[in-house]
N, C-alpha and C. Protein backbone atom coordinates (compact mmCIF):
# COMPACT_ATOMS: atom_id res chain seq x y z
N UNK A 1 92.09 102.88 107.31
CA UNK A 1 90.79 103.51 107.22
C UNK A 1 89.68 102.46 107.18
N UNK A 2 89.72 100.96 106.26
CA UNK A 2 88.65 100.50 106.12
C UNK A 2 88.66 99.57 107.48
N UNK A 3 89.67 99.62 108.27
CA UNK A 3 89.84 98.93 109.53
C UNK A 3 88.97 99.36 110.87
N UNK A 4 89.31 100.90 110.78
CA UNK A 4 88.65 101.53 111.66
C UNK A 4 86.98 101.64 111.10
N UNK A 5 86.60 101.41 110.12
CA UNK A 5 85.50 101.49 109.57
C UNK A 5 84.44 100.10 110.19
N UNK A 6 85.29 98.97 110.02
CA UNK A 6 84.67 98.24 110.48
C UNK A 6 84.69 97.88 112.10
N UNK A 7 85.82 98.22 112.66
CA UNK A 7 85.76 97.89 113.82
C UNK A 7 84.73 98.95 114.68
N UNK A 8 84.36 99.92 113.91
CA UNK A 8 83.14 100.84 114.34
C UNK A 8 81.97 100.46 114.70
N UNK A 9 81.74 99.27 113.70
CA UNK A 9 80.64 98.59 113.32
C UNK A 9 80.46 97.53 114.10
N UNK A 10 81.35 96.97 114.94
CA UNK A 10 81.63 95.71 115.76
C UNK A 10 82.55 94.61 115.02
N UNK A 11 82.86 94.66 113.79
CA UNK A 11 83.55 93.92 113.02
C UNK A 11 85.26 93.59 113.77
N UNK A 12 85.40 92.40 113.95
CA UNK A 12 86.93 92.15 114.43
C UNK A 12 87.93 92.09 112.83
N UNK A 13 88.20 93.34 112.88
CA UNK A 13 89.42 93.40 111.75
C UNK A 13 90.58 93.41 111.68
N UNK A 14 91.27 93.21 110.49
CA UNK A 14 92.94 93.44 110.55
C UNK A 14 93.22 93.88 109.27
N UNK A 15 94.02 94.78 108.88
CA UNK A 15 94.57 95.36 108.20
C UNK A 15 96.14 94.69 107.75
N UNK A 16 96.32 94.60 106.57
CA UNK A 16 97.89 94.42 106.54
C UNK A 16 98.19 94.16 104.47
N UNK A 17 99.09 95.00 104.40
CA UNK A 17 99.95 95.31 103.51
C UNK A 17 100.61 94.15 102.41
N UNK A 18 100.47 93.76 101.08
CA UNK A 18 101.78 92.55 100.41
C UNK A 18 102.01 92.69 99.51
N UNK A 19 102.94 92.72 99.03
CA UNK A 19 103.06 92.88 97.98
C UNK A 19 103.59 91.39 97.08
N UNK A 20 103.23 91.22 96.11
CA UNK A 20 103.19 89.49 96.02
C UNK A 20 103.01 90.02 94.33
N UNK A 21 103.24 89.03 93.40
CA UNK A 21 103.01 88.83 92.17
C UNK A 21 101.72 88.40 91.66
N UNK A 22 101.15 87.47 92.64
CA UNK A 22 99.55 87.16 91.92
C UNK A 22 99.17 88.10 93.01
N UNK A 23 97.93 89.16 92.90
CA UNK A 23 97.14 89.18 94.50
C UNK A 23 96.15 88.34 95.28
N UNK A 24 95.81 87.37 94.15
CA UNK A 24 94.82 86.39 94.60
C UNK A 24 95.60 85.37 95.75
N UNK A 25 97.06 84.65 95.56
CA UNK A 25 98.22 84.46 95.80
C UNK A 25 98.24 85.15 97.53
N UNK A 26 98.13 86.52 97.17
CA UNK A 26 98.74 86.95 98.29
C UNK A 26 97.40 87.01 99.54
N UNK A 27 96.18 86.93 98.98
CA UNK A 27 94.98 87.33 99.52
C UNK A 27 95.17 85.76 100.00
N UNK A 28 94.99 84.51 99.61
CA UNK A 28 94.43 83.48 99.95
C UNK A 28 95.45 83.13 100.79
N UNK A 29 96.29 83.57 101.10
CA UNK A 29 98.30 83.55 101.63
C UNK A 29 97.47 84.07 103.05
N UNK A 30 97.00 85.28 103.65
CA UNK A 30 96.92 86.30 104.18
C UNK A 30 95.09 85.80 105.00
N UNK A 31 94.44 84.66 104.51
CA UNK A 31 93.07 85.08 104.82
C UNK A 31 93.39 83.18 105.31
N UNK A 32 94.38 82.26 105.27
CA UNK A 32 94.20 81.10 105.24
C UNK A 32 95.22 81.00 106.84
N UNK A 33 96.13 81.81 106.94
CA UNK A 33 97.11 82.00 108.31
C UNK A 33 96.23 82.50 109.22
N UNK A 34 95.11 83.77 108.89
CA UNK A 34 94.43 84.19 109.92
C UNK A 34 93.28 83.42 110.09
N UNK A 35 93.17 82.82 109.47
CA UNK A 35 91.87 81.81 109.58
C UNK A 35 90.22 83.12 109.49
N UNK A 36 90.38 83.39 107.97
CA UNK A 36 89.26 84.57 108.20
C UNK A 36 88.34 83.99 108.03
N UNK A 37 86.86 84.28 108.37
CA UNK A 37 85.86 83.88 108.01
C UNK A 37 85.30 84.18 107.40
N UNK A 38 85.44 85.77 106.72
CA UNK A 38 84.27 86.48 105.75
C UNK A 38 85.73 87.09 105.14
N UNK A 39 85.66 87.33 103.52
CA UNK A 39 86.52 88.24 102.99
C UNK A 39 85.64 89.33 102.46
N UNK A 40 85.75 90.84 102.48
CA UNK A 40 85.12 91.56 101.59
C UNK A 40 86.58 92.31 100.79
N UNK A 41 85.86 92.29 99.47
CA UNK A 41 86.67 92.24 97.94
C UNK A 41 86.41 93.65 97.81
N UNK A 42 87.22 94.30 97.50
CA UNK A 42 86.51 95.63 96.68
C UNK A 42 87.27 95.72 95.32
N UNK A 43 86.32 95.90 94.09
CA UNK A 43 86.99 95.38 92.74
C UNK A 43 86.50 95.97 91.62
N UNK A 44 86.69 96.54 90.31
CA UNK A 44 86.42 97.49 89.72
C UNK A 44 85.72 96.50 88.45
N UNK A 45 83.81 96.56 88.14
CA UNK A 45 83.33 95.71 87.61
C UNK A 45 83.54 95.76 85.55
N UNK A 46 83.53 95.10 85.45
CA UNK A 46 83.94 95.73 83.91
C UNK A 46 83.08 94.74 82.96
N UNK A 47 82.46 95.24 82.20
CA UNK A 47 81.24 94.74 80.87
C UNK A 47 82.20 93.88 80.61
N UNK A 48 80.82 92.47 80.25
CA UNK A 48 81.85 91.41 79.57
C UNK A 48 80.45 90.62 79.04
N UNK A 49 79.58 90.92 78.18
CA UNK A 49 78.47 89.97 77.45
C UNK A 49 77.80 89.72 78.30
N UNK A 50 77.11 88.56 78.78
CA UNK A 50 76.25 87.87 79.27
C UNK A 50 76.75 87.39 81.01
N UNK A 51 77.95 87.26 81.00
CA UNK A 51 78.30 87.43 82.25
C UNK A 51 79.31 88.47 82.89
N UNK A 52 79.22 88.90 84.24
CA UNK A 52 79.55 89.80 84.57
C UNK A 52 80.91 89.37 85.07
N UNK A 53 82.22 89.99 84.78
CA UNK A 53 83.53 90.16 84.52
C UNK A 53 84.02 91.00 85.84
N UNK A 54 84.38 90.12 86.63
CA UNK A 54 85.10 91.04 87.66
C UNK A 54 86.95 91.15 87.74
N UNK A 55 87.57 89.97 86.76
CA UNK A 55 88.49 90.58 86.49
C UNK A 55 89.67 89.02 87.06
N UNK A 56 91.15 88.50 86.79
CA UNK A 56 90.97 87.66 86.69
C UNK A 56 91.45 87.14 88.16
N UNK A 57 92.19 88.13 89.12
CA UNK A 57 92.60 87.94 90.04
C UNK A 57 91.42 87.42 91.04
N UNK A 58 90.23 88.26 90.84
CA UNK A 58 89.00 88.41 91.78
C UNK A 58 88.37 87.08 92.03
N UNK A 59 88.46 86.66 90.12
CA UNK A 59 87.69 85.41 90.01
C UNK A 59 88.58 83.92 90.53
N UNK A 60 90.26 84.15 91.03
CA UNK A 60 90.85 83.38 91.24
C UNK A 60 90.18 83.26 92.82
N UNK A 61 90.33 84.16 93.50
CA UNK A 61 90.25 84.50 94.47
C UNK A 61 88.78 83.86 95.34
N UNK A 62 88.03 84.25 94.19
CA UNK A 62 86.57 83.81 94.78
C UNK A 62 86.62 82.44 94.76
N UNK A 63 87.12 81.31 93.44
CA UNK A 63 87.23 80.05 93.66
C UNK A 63 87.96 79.30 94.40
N UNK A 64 88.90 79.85 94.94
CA UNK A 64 89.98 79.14 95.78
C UNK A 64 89.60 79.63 96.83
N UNK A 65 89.20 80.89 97.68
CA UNK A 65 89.04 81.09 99.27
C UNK A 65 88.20 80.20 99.86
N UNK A 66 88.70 80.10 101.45
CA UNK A 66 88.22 78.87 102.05
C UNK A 66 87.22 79.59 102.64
N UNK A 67 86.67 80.82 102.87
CA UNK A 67 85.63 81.31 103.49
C UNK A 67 84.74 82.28 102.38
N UNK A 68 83.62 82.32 103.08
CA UNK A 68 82.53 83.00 102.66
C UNK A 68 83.12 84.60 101.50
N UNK A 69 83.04 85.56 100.63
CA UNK A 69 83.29 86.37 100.01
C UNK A 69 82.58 87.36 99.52
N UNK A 70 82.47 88.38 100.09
CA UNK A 70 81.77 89.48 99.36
C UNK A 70 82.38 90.47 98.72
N UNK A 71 82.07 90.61 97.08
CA UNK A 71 83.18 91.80 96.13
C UNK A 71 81.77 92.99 96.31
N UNK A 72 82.55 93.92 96.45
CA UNK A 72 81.98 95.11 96.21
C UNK A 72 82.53 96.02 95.23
């Protein structure tokens, strides 16, 4: 669904499935073979004081990807 969503849009996408133990692991596994250039995150935001807490996989994810990242 979010494949056809973007390829609507002109976006060159790919879709694909892992199941892996870290997901950050499996995301940076999956975005470093295809050589992606933009990742968009979708991630459930959660109160945390003074800074905003997206959770710990997300935040692995954002520091280690080799391309650009947008969480929604």
């Amino acid at each position: 669904e979010m494949v056809s969503l973007g390829e609507s849009l002109g976006a060159r996408c790919t879709g694909e499935v892992r199941i892996k133990e870290s997901v950050a692991a499996g995301i940076l596994e999956v975005i470093t073979r295809h050589e992606v250039e933009l990742l968009l995150l979708g991630t459930n935001v959660r109160p945390g004081g003074e800074r905003l807490f997206l959770g710990n996989e997300v935040e692995r994810t954002l520091k280690n990807a080799p391309c650009p990242v947008i969480v929604v």
